[in-house]
Protein backbone atom coordinates (compact mmCIF):
# COMPACT_ATOMS: atom_id res chain seq x y z
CA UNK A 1 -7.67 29.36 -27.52
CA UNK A 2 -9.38 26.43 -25.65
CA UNK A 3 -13.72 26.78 -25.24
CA UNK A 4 -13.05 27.25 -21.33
CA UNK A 5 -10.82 29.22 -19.45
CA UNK A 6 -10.04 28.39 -15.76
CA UNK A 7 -9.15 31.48 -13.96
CA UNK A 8 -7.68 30.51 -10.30
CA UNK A 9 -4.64 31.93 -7.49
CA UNK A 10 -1.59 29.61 -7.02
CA UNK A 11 -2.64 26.40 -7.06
CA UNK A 12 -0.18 25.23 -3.71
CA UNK A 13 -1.43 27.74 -1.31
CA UNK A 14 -5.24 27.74 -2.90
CA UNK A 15 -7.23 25.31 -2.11
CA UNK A 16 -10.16 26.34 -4.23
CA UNK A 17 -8.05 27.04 -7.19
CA UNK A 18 -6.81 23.46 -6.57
CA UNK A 19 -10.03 21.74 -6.75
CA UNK A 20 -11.32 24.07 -9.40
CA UNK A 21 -8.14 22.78 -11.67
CA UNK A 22 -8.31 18.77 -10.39
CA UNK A 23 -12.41 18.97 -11.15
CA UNK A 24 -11.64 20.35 -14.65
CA UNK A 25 -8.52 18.28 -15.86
CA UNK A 26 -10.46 15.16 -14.52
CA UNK A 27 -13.37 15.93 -16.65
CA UNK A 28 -11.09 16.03 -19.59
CA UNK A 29 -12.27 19.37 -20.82
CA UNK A 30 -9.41 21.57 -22.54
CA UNK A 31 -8.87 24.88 -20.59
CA UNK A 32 -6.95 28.07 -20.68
CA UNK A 33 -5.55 28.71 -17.27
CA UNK A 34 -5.28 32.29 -16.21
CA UNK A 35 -3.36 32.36 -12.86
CA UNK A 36 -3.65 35.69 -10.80
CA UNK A 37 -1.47 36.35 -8.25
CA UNK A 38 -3.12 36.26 -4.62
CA UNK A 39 -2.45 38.71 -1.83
CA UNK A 40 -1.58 41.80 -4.11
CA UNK A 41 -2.81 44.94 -3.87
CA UNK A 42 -4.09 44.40 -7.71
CA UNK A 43 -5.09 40.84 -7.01
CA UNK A 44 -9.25 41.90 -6.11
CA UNK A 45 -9.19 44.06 -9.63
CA UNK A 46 -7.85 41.48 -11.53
CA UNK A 47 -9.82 38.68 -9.80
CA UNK A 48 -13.31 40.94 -10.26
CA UNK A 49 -12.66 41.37 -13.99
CA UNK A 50 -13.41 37.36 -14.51
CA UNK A 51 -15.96 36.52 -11.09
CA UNK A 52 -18.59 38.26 -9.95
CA UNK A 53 -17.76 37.50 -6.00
CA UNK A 54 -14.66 38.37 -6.81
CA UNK A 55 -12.81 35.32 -5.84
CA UNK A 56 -11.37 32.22 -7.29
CA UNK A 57 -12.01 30.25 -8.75
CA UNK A 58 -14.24 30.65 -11.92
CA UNK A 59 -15.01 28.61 -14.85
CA UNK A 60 -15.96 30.90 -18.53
CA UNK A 61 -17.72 29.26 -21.43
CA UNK A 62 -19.38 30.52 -24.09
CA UNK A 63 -20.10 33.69 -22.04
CA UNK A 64 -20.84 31.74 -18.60
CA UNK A 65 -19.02 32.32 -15.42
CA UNK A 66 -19.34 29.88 -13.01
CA UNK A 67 -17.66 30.50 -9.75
CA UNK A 68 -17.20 28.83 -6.63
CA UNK A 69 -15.91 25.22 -6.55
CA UNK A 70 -19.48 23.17 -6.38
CA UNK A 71 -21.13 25.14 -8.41
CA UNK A 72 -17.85 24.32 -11.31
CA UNK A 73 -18.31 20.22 -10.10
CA UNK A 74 -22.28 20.53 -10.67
CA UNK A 75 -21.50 22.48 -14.15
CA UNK A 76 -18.48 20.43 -15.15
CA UNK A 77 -21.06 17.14 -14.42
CA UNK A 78 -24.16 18.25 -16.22
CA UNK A 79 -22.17 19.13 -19.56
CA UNK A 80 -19.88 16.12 -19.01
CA UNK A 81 -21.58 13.50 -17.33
CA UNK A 82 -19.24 10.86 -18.45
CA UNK A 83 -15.85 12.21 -16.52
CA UNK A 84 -17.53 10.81 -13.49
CA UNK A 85 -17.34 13.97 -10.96
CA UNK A 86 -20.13 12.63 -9.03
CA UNK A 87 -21.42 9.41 -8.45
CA UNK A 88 -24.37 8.54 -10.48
CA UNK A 89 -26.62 6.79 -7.80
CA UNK A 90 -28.46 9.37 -6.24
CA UNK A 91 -27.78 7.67 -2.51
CA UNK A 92 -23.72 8.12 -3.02
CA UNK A 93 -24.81 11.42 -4.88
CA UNK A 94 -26.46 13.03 -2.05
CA UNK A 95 -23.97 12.06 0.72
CA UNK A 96 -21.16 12.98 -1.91
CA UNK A 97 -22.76 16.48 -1.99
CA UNK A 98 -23.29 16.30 1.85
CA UNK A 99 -19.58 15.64 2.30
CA UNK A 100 -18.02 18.34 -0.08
CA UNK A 101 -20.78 21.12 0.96
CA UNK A 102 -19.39 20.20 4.31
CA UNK A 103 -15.57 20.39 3.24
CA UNK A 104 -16.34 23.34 1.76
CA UNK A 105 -17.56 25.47 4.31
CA UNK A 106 -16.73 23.91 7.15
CA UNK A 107 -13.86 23.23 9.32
CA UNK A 108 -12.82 27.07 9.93
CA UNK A 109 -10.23 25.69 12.92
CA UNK A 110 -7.96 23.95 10.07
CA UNK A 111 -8.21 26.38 7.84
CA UNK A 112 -7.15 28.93 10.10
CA UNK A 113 -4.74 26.96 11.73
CA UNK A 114 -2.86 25.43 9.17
CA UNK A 115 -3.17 26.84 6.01
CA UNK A 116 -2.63 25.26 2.24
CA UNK A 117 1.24 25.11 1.35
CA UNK A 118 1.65 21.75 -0.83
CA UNK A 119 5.50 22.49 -1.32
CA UNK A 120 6.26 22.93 2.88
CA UNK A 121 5.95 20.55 5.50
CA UNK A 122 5.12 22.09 8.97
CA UNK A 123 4.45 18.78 11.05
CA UNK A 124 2.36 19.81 14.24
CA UNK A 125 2.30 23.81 13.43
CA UNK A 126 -0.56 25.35 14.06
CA UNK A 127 -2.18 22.56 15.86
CA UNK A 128 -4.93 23.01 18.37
CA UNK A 129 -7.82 21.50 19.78
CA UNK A 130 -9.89 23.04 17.38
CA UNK A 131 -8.02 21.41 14.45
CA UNK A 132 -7.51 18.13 15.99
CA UNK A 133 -11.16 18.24 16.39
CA UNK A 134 -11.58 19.20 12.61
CA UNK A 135 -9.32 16.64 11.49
CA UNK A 136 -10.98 13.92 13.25
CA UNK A 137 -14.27 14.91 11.41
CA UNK A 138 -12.59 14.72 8.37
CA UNK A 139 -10.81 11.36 9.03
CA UNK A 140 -13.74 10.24 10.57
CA UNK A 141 -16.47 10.87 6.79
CA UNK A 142 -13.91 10.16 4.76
CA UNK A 143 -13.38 6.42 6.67
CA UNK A 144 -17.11 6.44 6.51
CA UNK A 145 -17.41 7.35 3.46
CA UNK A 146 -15.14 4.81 1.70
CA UNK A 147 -17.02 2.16 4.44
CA UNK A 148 -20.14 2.50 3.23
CA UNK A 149 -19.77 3.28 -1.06
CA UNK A 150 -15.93 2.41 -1.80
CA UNK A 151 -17.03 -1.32 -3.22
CA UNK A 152 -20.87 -0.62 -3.54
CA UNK A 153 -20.94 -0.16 -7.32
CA UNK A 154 -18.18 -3.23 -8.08
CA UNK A 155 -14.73 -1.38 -8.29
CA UNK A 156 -12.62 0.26 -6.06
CA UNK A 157 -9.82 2.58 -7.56
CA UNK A 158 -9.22 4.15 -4.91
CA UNK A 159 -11.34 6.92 -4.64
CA UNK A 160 -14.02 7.92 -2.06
CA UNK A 161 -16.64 6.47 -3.82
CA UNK A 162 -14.38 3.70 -5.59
């Protein structure tokens, strides 16, 4: 039995399992996964036995739950710092926050619209105005983004903040 256990939904319609799962393998802990079943009449029961808002997902160690997918990159950073979850120049920190507190609870139109299925491909369903609008944001911090911090700290591998 591994010191954390990752308790999530179906990673390829969940988007917060998803991130929950990347956040944690890229830190390099080891992790029991505990996958429940989402949309089942058993799934808020089950869910609610682990996290206290009663959704996924939630990080447990050593008696801890930590739920919601910031508050597992903030815990996952403090206790290993060295996986690199956030940037370590408090600049790129703060507008990494700004960015993922934004992706987070932001664009409702996309969500809505077109929802998480990594296995389908529905070009052009579900678009509207509202998601076109939602998707330029996003295209629009993430080019940004990589504009202003991709080379900033000497390498570039690709990632947001290089």
């Amino acid at each position: 039995m591994a010191e954390f256990t990752l308790v999530i939904g179906n990673k390829n319609y969940s988007s917060w399992s998803l991130r929950g799962w990347l956040m944690a393998r890229i830190a390099g802990i080891e992790f029991d996964e505990v996958v429940i079943p989402l949309d089942r009449p058993e799934t808020q029961a089950a869910i609610r036995k682990h996290s206290p808002s009663g959704r996924v997902p939630v990080l447990l160690h050593r008696g801890l739950a930590v739920w919601e997918s910031l508050a597992i990159a903030e815990y996952l950073n403090d206790i290993k710092p060295e996986a690199g979850l956030w940037p370590t120049a408090a600049a790129a920190r703060a507008h990494a926050r700004s960015i993922s507190t934004e992706m987070h609870a932001g664009f409702m139109d996309l969500r809505d619209g077109m929802p998480m299925n990594i296995r389908a491909s529905f070009p052009g369903k579900g678009m509207t105005p509202g998601v076109r609008a939602d998707i330029e944001r996003i295209t629009s911090m993430w080019r940004d983004t990589r504009k202003r911090f991709s080379t900033a700290f000497g390498q570039d591998d690709g990632f947001l903040f290089g």
